[in-house]
N, C-alpha and C. Protein backbone atom coordinates (compact mmCIF):
# COMPACT_ATOMS: atom_id res chain seq x y z
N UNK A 1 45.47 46.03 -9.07
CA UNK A 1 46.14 44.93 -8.39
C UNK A 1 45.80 43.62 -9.12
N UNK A 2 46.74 42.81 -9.30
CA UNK A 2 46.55 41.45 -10.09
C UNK A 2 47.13 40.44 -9.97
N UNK A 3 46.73 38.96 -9.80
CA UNK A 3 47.18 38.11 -9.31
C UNK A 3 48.62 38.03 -10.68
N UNK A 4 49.49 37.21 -9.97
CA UNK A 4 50.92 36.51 -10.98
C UNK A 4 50.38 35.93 -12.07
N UNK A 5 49.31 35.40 -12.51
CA UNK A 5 49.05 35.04 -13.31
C UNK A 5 47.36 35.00 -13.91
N UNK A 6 47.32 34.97 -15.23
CA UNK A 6 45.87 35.40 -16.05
C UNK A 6 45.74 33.77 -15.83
N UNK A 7 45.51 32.65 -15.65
CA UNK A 7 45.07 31.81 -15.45
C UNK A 7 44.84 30.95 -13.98
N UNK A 8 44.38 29.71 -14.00
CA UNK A 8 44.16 29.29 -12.42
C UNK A 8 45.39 29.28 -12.10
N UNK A 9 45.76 28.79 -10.54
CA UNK A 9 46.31 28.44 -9.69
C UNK A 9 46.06 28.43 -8.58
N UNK A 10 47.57 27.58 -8.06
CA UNK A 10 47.01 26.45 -6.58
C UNK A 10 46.67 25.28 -6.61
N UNK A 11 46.21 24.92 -5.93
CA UNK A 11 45.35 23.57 -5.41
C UNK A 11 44.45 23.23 -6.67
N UNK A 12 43.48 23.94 -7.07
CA UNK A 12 42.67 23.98 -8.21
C UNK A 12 43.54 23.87 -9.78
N UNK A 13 44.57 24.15 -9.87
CA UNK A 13 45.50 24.62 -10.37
C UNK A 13 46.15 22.79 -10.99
N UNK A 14 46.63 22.48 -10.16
CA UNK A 14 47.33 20.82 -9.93
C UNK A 14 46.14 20.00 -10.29
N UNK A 15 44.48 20.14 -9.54
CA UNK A 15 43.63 19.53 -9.78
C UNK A 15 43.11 19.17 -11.16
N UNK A 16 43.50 20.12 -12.31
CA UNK A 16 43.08 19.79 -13.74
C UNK A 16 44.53 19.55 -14.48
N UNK A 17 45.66 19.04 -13.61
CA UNK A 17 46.61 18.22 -13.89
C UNK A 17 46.11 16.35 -14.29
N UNK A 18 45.23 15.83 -13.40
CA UNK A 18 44.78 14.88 -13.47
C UNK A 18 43.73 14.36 -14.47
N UNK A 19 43.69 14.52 -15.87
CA UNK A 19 43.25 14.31 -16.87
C UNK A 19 42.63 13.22 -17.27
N UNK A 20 42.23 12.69 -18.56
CA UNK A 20 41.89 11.11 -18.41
C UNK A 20 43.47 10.44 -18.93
N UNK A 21 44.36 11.24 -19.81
CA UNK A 21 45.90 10.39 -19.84
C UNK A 21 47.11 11.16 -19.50
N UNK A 22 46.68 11.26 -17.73
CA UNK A 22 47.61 11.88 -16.93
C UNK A 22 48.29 10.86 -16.83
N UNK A 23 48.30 10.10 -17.01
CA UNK A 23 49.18 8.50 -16.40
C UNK A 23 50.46 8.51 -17.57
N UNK A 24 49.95 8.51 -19.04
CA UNK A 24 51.34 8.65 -19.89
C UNK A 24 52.54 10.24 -19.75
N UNK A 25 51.85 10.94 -18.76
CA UNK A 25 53.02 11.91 -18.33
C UNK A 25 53.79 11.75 -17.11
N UNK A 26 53.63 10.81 -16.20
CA UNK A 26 54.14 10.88 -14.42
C UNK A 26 53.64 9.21 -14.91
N UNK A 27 54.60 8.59 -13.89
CA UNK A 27 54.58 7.08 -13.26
C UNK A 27 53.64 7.45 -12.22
N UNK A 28 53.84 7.96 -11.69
CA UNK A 28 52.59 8.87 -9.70
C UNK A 28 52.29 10.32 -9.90
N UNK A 29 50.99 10.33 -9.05
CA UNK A 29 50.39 11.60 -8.78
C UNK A 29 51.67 12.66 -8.46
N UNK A 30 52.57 12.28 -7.24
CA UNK A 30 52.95 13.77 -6.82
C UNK A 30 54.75 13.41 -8.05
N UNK A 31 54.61 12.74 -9.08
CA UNK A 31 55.94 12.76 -9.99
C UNK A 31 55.21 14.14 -10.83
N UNK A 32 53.80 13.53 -11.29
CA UNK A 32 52.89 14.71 -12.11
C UNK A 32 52.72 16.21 -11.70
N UNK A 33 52.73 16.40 -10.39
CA UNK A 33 52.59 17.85 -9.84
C UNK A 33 54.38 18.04 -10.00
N UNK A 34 55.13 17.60 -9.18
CA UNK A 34 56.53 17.83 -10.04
C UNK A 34 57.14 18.23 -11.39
N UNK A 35 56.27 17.74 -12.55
CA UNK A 35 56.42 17.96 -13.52
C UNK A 35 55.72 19.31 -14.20
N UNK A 36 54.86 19.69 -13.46
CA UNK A 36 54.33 20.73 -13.59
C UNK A 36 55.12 21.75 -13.14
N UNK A 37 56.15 21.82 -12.29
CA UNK A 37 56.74 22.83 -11.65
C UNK A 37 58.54 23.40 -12.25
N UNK A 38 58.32 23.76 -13.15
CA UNK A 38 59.46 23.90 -13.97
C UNK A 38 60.03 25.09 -13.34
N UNK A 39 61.34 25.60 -13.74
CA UNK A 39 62.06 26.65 -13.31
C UNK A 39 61.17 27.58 -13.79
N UNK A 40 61.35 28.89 -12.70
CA UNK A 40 60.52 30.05 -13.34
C UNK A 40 59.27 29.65 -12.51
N UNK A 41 58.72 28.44 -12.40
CA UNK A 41 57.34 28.65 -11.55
C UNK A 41 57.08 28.95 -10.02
N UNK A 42 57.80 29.81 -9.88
CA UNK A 42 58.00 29.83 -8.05
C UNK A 42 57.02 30.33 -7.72
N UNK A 43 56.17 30.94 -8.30
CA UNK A 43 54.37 31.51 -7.60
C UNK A 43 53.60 30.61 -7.80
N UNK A 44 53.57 29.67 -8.48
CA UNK A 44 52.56 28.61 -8.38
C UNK A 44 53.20 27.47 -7.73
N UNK A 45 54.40 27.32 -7.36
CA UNK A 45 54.39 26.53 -6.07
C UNK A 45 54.22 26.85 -4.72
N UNK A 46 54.37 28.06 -4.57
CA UNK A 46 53.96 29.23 -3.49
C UNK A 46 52.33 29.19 -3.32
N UNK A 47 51.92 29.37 -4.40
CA UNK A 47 50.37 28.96 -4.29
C UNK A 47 50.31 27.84 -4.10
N UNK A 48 50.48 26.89 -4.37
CA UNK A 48 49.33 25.56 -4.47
C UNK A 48 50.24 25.18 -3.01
N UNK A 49 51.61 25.52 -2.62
CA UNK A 49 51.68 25.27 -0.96
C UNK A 49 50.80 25.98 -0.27
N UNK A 50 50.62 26.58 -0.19
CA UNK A 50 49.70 27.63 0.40
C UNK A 50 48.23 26.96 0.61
N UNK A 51 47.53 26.79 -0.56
CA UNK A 51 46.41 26.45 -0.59
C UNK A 51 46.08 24.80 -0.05
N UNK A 52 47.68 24.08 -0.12
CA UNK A 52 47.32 22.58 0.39
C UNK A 52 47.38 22.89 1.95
N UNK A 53 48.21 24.01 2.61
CA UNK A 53 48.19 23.70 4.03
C UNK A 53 46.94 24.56 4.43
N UNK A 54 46.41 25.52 3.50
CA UNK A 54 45.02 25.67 4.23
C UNK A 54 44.06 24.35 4.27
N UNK A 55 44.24 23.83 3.33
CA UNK A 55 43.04 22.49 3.13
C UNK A 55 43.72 21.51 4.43
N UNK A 56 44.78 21.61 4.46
CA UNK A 56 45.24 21.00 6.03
C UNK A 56 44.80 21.02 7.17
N UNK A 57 44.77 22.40 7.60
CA UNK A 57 44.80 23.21 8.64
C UNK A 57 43.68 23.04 9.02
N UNK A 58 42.55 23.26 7.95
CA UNK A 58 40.64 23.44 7.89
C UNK A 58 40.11 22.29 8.02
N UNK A 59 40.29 21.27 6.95
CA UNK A 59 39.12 20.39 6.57
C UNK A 59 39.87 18.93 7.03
N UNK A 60 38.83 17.93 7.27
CA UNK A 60 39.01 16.56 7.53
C UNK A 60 39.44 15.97 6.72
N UNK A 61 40.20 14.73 6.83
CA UNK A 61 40.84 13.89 5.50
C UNK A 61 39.48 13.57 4.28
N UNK A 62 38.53 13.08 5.10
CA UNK A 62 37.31 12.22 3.85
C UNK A 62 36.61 13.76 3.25
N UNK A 63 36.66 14.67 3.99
CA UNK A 63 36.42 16.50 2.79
C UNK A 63 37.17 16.82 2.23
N UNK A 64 38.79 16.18 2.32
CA UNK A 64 39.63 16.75 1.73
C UNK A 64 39.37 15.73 0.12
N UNK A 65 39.53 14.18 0.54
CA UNK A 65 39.10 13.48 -0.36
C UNK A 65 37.79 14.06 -1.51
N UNK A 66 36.30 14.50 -1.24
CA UNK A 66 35.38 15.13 -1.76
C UNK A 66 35.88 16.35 -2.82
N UNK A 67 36.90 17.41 -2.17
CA UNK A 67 37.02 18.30 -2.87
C UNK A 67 38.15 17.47 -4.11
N UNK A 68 39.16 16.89 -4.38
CA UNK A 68 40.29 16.45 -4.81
C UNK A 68 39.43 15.78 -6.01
N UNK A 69 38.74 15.16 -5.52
CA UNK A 69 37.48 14.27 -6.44
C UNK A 69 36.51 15.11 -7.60
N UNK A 70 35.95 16.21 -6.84
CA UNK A 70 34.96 16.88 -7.51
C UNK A 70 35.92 17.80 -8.46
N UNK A 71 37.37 17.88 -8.25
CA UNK A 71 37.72 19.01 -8.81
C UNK A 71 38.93 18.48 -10.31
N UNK A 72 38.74 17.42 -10.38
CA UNK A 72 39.49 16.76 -11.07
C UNK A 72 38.94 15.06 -11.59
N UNK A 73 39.57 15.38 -12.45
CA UNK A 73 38.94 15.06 -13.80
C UNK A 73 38.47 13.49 -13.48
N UNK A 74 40.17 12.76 -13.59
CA UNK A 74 40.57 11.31 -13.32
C UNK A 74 41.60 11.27 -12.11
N UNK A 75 41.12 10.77 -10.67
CA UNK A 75 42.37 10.79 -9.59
C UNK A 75 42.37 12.10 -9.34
N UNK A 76 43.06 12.25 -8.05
CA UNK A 76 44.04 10.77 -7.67
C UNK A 76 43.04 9.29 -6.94
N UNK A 77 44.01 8.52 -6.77
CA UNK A 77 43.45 7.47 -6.05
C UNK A 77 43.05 7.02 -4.97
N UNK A 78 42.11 7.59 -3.92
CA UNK A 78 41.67 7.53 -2.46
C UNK A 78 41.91 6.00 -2.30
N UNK A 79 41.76 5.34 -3.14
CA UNK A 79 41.91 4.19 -2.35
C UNK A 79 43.06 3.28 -1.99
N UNK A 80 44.06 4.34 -2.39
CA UNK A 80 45.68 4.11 -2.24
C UNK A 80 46.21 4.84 -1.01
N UNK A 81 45.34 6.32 -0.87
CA UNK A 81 46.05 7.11 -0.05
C UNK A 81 44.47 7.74 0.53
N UNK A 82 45.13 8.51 1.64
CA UNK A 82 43.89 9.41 2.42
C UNK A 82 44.40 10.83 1.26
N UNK A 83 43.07 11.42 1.31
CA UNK A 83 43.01 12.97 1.45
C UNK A 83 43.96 13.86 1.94
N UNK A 84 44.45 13.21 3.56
CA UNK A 84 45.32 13.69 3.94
C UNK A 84 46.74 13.97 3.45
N UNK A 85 47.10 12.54 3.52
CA UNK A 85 48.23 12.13 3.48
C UNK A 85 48.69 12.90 1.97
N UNK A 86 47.58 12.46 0.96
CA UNK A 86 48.00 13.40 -0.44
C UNK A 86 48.13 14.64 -0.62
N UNK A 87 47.19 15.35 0.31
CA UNK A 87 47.47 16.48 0.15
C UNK A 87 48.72 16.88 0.78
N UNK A 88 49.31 16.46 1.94
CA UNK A 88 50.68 16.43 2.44
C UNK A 88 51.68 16.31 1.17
N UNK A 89 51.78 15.48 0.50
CA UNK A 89 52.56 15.01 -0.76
C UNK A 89 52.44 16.15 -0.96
N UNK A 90 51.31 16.79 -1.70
CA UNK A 90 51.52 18.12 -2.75
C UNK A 90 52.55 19.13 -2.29
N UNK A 91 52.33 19.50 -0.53
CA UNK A 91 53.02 20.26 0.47
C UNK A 91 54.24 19.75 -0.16
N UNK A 92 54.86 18.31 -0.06
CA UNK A 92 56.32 17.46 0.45
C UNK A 92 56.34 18.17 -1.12
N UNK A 93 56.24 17.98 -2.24
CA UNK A 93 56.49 18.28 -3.70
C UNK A 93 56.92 19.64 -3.88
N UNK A 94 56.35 20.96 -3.28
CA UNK A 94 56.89 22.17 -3.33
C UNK A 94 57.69 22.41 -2.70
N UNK A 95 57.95 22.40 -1.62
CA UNK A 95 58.96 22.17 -0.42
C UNK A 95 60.22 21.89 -1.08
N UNK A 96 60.13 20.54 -1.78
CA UNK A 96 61.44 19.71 -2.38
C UNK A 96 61.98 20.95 -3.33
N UNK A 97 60.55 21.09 -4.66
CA UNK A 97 60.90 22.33 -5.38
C UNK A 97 61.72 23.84 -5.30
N UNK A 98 60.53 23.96 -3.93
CA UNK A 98 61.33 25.63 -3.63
C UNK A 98 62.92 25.52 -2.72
N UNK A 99 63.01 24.35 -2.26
CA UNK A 99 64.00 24.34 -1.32
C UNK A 99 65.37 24.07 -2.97
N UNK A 100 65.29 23.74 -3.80
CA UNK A 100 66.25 23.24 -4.70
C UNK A 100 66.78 24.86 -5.52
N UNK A 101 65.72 25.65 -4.97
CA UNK A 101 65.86 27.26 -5.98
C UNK A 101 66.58 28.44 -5.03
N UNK A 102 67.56 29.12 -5.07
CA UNK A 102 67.90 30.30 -4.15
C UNK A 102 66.90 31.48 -3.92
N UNK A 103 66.17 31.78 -4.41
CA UNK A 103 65.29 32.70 -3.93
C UNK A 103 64.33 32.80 -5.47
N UNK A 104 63.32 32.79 -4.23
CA UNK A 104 61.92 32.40 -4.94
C UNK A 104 61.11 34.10 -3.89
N UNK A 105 60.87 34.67 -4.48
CA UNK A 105 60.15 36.18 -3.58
C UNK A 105 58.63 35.63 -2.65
N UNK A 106 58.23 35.61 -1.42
CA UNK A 106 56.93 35.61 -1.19
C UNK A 106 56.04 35.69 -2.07
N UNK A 107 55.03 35.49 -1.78
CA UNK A 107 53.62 35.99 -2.51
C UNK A 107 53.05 37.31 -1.85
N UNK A 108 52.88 38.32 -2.81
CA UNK A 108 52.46 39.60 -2.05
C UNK A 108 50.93 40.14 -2.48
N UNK A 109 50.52 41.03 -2.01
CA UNK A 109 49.46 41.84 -2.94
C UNK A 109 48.41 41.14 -3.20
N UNK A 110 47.66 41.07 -4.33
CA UNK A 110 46.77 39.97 -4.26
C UNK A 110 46.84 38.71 -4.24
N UNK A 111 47.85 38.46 -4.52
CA UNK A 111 47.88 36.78 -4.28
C UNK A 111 47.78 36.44 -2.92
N UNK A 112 47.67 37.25 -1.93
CA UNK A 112 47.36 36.95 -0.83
C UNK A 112 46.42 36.87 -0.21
N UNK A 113 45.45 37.53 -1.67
CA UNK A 113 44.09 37.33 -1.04
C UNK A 113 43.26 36.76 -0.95
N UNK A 114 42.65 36.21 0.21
CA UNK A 114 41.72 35.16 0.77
C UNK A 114 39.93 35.42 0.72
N UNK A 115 39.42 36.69 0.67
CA UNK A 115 38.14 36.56 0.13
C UNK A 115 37.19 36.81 1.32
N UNK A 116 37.51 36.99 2.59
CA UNK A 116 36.86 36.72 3.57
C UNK A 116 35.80 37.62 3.42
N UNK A 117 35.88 38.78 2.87
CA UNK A 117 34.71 39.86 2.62
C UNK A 117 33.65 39.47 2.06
N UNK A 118 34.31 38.20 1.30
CA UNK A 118 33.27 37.59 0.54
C UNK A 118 32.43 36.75 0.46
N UNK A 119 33.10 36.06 1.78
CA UNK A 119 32.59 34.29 2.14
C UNK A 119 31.13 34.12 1.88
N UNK A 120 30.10 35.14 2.16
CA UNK A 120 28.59 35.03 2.30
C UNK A 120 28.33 35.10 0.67
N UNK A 121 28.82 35.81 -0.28
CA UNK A 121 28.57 35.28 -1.74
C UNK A 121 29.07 34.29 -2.10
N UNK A 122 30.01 33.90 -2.07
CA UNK A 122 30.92 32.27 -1.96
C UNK A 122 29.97 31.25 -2.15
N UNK A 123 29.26 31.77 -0.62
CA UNK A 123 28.41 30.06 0.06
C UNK A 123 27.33 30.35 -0.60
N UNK A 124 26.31 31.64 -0.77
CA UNK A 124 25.40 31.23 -1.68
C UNK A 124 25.58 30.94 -3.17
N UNK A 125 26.80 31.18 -3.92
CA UNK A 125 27.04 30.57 -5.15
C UNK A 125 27.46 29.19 -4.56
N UNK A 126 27.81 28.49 -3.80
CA UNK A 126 27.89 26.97 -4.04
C UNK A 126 26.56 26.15 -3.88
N UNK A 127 25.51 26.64 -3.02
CA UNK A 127 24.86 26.32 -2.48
C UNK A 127 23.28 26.66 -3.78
N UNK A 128 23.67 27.23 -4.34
CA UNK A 128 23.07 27.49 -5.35
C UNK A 128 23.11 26.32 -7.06
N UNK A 129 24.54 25.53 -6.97
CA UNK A 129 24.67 24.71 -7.60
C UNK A 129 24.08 23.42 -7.57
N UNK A 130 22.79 23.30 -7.79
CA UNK A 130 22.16 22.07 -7.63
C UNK A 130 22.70 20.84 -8.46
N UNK A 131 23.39 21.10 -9.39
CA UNK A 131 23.91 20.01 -9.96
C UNK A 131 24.87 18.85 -9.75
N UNK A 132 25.24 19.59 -8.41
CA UNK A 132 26.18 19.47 -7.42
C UNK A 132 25.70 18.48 -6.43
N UNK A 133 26.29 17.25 -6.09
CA UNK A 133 25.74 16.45 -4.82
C UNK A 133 25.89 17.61 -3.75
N UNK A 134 24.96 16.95 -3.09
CA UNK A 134 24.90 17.03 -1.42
C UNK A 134 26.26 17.67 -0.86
N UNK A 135 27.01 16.06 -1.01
CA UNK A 135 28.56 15.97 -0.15
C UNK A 135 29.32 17.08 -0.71
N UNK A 136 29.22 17.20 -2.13
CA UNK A 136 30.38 18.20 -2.60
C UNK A 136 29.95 19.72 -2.69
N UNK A 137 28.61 20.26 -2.37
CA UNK A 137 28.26 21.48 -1.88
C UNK A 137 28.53 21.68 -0.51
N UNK A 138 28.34 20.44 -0.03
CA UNK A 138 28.83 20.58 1.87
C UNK A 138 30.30 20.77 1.78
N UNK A 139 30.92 20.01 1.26
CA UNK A 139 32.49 20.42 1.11
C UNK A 139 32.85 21.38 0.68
N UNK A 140 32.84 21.96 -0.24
CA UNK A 140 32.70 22.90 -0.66
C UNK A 140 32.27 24.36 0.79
N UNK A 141 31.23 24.34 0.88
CA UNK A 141 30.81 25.21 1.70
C UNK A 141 31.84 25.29 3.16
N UNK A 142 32.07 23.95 3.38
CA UNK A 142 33.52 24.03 5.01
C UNK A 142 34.47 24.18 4.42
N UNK A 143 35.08 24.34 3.14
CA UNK A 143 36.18 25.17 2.75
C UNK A 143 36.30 26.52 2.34
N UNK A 144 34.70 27.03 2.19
CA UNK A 144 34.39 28.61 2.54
C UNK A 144 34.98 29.11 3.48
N UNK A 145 34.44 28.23 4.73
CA UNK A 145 34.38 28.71 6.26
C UNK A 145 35.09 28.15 7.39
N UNK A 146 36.10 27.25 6.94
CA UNK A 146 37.31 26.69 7.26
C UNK A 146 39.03 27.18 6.85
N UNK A 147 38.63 27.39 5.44
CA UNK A 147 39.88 27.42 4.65
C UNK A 147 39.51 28.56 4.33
N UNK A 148 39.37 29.14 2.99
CA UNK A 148 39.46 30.69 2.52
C UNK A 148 38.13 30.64 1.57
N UNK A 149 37.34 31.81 1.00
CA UNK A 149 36.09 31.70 0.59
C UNK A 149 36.96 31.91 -1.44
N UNK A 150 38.52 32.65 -0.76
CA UNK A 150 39.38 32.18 -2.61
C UNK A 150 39.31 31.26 -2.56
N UNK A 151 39.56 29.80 -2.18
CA UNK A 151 39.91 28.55 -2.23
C UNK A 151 39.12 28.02 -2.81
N UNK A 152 37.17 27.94 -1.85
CA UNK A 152 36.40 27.60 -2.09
C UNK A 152 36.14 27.75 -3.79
N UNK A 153 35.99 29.17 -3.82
CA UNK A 153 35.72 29.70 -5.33
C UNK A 153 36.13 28.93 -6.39
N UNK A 154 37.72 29.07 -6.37
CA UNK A 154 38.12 28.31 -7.10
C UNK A 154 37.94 26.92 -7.37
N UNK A 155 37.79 26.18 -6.40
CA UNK A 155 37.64 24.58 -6.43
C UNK A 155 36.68 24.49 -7.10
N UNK A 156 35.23 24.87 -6.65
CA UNK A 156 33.98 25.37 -7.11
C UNK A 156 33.83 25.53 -8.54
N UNK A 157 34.98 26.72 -9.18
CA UNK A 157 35.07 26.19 -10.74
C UNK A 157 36.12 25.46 -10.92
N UNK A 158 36.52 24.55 -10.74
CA UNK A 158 36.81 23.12 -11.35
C UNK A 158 35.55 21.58 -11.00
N UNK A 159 34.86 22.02 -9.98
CA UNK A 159 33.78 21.09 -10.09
C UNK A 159 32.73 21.17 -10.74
N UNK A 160 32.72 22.78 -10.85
CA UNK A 160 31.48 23.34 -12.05
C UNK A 160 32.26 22.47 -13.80
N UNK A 161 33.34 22.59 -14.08
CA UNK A 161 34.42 22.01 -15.06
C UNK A 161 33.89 20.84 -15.51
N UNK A 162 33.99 19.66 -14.37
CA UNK A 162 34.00 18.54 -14.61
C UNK A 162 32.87 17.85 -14.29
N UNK A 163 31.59 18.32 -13.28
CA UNK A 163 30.08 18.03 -12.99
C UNK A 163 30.05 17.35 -14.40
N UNK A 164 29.48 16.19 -14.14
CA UNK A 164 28.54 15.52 -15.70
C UNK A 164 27.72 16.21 -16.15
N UNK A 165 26.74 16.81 -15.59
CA UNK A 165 25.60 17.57 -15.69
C UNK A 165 25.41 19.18 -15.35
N UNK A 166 26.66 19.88 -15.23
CA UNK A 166 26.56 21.02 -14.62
C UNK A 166 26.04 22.36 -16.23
N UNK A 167 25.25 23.07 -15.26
CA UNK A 167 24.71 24.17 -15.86
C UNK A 167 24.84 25.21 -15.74
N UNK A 168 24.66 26.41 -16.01
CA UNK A 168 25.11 27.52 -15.52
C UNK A 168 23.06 28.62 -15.72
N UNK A 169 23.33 29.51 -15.48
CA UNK A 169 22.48 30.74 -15.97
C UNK A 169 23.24 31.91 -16.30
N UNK A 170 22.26 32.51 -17.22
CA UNK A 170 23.31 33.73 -17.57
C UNK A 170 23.95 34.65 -16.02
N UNK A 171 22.66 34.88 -15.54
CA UNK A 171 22.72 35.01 -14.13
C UNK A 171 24.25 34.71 -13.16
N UNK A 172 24.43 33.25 -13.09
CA UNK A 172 25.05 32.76 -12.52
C UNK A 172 26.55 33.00 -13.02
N UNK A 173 26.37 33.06 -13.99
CA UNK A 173 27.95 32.91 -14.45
C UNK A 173 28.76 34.41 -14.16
N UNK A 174 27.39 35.54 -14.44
CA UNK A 174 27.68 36.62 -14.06
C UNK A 174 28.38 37.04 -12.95
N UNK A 175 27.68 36.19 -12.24
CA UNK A 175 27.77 36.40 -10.30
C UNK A 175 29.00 35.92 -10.14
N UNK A 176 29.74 34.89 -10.67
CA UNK A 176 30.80 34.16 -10.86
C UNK A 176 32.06 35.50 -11.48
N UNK A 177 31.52 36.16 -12.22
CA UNK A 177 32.74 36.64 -13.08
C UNK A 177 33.06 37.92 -12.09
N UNK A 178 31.80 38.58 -11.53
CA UNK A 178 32.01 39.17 -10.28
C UNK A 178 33.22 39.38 -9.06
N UNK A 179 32.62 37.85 -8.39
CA UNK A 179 33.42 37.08 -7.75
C UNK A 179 34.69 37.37 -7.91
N UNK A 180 34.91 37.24 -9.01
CA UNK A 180 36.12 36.44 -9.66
C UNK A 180 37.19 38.09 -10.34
N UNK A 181 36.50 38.57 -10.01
CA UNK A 181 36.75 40.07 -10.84
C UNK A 181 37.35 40.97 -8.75
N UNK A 182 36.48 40.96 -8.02
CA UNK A 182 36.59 41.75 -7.33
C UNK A 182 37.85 40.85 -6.26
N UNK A 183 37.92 39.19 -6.57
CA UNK A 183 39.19 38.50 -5.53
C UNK A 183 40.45 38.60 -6.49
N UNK A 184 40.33 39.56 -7.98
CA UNK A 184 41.36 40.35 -8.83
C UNK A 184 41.85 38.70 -9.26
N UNK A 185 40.81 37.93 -9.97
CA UNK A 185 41.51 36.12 -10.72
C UNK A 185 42.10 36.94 -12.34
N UNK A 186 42.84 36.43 -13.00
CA UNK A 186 42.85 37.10 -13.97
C UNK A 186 41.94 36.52 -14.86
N UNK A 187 42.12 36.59 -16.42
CA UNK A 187 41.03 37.16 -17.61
C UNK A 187 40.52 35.34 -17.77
N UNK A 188 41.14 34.02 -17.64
CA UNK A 188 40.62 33.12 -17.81
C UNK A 188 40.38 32.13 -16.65
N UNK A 189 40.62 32.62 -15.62
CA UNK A 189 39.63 31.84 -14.40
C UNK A 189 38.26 32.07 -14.22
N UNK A 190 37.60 32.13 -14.16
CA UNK A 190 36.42 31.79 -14.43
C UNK A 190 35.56 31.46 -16.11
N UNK A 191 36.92 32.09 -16.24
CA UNK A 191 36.18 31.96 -18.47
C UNK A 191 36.61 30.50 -18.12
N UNK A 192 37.01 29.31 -17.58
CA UNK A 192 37.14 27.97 -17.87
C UNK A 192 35.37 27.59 -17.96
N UNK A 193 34.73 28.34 -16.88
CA UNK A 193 33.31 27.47 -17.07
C UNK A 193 32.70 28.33 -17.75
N UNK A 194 32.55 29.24 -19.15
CA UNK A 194 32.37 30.11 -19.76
C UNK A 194 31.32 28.51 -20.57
N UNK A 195 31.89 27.58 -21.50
CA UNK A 195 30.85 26.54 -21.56
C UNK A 195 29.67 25.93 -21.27
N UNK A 196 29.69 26.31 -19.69
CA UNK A 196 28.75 25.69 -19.15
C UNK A 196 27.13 26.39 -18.88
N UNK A 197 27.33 27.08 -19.37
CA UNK A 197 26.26 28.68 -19.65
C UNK A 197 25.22 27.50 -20.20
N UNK A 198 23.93 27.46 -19.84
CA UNK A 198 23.46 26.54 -21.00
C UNK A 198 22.54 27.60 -21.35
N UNK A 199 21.91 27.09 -22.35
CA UNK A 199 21.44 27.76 -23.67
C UNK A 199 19.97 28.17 -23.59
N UNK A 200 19.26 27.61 -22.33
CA UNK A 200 17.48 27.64 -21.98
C UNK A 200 17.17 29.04 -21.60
């Protein structure tokens, strides 16, 4: 069984849309997730809807803000918009997308899968990331146990991504590829923090 695609997606997915010269591709954040969504991408707007109305459904606007932050690079801009409200946009952006296409198929099979078997390895791999503030292991951890312990995961490596200081152990990364092997991610989601292995 295998997700639609050998790389990220979702929420996490859009999040390493925001680059340091995301600005010379999109005038705005949700023009940039638009632009990402070309014909042919109907599972990754299926995903990353998916994954914004769990972050809806679960977490508070200022956690939603924390994760959006930790998981991306440059922006978006909290101090333009809530957490909320943006993550709504992402929702309003696929919506517009999938509603413009005649048939786009559900998401079936594994892409449906949420991880819950897993949540208790989840939280001790976030919680295990000391490199990690406080706030964004706590966030992190209520999107384990709010939203989906896939979600978490994933976000998790895009903050492992972009941490100034993040490290790995051989150990750890292992536990990660695990993870990442048994919620069926394909061959380069978790190889993104394949770097961060350090060398001690």
């Amino acid at each position: 069984m295998q997700r639609f695609t050998e790389f990220d997606f979702g929420v996490p997915w859009v999040m390493a849309f925001f680059h340091q010269d995301w600005s010379y591709e999109a005038d705005t954040p949700a023009e940039l997730v638009a632009r990402h969504l070309p014909d042919g991408a109907g599972e990754h707007a299926l995903a990353v809807r998916r994954d914004a109305r769990t972050l809806l459904d679960g977490l508070p606007s200022q956690t939603l803000e924390v994760l959006w932050t930790a998981g991306s690079q440059y922006g978006p801009d909290f101090r333009q918009t809530t957490g909320a409200e943006w993550t709504r946009t992402v929702v309003g952006v696929c919506d517009t997308w999938l509603s413009a296409r005649a048939e786009v198929s559900p998401l079936t099979g594994a892409d449906t899968e949420d991880g819950l078997d897993h949540r208790d390895e989840v939280v001790a791999e976030i919680e295990s990331m000391g490199f990690l503030t406080a706030e964004v292991r706590r966030a992190l951890v209520d999107c384990a146990h709010h939203c989906t312990p896939d979600l978490a995961l994933r976000t998790l490596l895009r903050a492992i991504e972009y941490a100034p200081d993040a490290s790995l152990s051989e150990e750890q990364y292992k536990r990660l590829e695990g993870l990442g092997s048994a919620l069926h991610y394909g061959e380069f989601v978790v190889q993104n923090v394949e770097f961060r292995i350090s060398g001690d």
